[in-house]
Protein backbone atom coordinates (compact mmCIF):
# COMPACT_ATOMS: atom_id res chain seq x y z
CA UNK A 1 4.50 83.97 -34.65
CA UNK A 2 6.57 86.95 -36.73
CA UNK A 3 10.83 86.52 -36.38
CA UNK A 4 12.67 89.20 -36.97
CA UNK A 5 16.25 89.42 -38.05
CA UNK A 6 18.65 90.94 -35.56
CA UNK A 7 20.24 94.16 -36.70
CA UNK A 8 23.50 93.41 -35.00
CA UNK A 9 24.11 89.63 -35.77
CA UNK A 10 21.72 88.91 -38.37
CA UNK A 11 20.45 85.84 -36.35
CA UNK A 12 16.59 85.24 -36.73
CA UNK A 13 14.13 85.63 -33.41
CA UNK A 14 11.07 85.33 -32.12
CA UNK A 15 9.01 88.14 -30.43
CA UNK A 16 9.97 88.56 -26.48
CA UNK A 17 6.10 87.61 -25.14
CA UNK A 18 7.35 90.17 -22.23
CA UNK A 19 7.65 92.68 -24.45
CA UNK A 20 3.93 94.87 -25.66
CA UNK A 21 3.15 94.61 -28.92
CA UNK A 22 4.02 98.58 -29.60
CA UNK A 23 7.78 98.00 -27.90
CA UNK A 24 7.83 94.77 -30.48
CA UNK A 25 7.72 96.92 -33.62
CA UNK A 26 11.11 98.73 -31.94
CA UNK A 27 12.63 95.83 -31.26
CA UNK A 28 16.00 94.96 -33.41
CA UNK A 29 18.51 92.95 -31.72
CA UNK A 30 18.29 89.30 -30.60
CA UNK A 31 19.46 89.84 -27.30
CA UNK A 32 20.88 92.85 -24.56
CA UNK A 33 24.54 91.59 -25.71
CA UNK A 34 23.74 92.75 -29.33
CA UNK A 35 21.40 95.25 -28.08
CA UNK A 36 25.20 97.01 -26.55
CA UNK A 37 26.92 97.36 -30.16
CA UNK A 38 26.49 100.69 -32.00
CA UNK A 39 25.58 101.20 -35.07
CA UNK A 40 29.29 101.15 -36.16
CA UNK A 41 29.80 97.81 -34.56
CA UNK A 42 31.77 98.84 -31.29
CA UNK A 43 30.44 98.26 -27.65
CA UNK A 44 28.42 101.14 -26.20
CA UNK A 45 30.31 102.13 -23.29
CA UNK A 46 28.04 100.81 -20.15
CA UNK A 47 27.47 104.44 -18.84
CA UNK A 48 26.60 103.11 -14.90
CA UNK A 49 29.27 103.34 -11.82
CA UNK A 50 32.10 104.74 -11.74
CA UNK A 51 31.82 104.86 -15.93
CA UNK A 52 28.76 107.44 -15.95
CA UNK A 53 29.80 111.37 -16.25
CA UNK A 54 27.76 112.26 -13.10
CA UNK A 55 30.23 109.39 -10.62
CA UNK A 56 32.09 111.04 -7.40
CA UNK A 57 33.66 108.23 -6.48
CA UNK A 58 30.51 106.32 -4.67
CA UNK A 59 30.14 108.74 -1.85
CA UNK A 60 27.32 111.48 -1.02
CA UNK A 61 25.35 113.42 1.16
CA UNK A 62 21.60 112.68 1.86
CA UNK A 63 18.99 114.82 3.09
CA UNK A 64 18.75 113.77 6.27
CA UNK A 65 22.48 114.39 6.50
CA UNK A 66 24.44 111.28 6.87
CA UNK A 67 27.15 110.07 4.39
CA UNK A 68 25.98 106.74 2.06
CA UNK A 69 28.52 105.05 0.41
CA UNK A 70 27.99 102.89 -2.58
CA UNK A 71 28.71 98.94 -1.52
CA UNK A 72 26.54 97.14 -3.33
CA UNK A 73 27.73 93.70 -2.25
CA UNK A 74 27.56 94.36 1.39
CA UNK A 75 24.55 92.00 2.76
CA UNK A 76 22.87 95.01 4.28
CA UNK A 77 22.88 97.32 1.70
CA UNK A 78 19.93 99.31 0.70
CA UNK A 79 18.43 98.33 -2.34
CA UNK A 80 19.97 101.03 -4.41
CA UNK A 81 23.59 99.56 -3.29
CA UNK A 82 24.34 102.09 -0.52
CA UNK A 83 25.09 101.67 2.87
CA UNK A 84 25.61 104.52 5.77
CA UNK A 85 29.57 105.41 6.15
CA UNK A 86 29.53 105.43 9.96
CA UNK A 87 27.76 101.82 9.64
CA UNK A 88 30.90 100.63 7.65
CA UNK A 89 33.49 102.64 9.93
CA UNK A 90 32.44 100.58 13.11
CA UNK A 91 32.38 97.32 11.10
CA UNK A 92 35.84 98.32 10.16
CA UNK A 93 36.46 98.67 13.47
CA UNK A 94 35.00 95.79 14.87
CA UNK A 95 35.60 93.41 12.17
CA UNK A 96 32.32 92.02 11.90
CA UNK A 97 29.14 93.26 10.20
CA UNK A 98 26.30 95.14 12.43
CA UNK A 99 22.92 93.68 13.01
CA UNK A 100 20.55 95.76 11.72
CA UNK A 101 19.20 96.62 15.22
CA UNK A 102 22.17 98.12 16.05
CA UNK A 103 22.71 101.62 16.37
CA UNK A 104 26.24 103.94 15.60
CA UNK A 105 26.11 106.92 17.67
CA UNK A 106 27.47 110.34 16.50
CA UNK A 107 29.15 111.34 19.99
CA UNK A 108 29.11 114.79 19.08
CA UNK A 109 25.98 115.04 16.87
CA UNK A 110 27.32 115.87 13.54
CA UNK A 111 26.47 113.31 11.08
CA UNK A 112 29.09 113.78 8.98
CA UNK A 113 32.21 113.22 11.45
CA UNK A 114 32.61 109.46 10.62
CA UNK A 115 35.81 109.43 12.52
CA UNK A 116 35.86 106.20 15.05
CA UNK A 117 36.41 108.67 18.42
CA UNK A 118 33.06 109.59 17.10
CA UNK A 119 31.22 106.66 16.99
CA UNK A 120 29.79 104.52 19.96
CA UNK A 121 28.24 101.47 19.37
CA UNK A 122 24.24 101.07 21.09
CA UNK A 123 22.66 97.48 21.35
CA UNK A 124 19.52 99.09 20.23
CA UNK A 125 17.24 101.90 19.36
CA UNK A 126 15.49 101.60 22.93
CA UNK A 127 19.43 101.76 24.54
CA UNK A 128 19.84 104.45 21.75
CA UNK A 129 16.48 106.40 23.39
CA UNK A 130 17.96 106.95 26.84
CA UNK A 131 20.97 107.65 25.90
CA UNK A 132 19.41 110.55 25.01
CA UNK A 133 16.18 111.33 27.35
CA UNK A 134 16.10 111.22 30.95
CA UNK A 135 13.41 109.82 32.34
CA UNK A 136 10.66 111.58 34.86
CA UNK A 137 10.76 109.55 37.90
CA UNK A 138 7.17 110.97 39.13
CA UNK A 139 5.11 111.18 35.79
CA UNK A 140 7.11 108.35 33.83
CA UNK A 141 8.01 110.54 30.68
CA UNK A 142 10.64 111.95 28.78
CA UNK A 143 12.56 114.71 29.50
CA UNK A 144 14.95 116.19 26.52
């Protein structure tokens, strides 16, 4: 097996396996730590969160409307870290995390008033269903 000498610390290592053969010839430092230090010898800034140029403050719009706030230690985060804000107003609220079943309803439709006089709580999406349809009583279907 080749060893190469790390650029950072000068320690000697062996080839990642993990790594291909054409990232291997690019490969300088022994490790991510030493990977961080510049080529001057100070820590690259970690450019991720609240640290990266682009951050406004963890909270956005989506295209489908709703408000996503970033939480990435909440249990029912999506994978990216972000939850739904109205989700996390009702736990508020209720002091309790929501099952994933159940549903925050926007009282007056806009998806963006996250205010708790806004939000009722449903049990689940078949509850959340006729809240919103009627039901035929002759044909059995539903009527917006």
């Amino acid at each position: 097996m080749k060893t190469k000498i790390c650029k950072q610390c000068g320690k000697e290592f062996i080839k990642d396996s993990r790594i291909s053969y054409e990232k291997y010839s690019r490969q300088r430092f022994c490790s991510k730590t030493c990977g961080l230090y510049s080529r001057k010898g100070e820590v690259r800034p970690n450019k991720t969160g609240e640290n990266h140029p682009g951050w406004k403050g963890g909270r956005r719009k989506i295209e489908n409307g709703y408000i996503i706030v970033s939480r990435p230690k909440h249990p029912y985060c999506q994978s990216h870290g972000y939850i739904l804000e109205h989700r996390l107003v009702m736990e508020k609220h209720l002091g309790r995390y929501l099952h994933p079943k159940e549903i925050v309803h926007h009282i007056n439709g806009h998806k963006t008033d996250n205010r708790i006089e806004n939000l009722e709580l449903i049990k689940n999406q078949s509850q959340h269903m006729k809240y919103h349809f009627k039901q035929d009583p002759i044909t059995g279907r539903l009527i917006a």
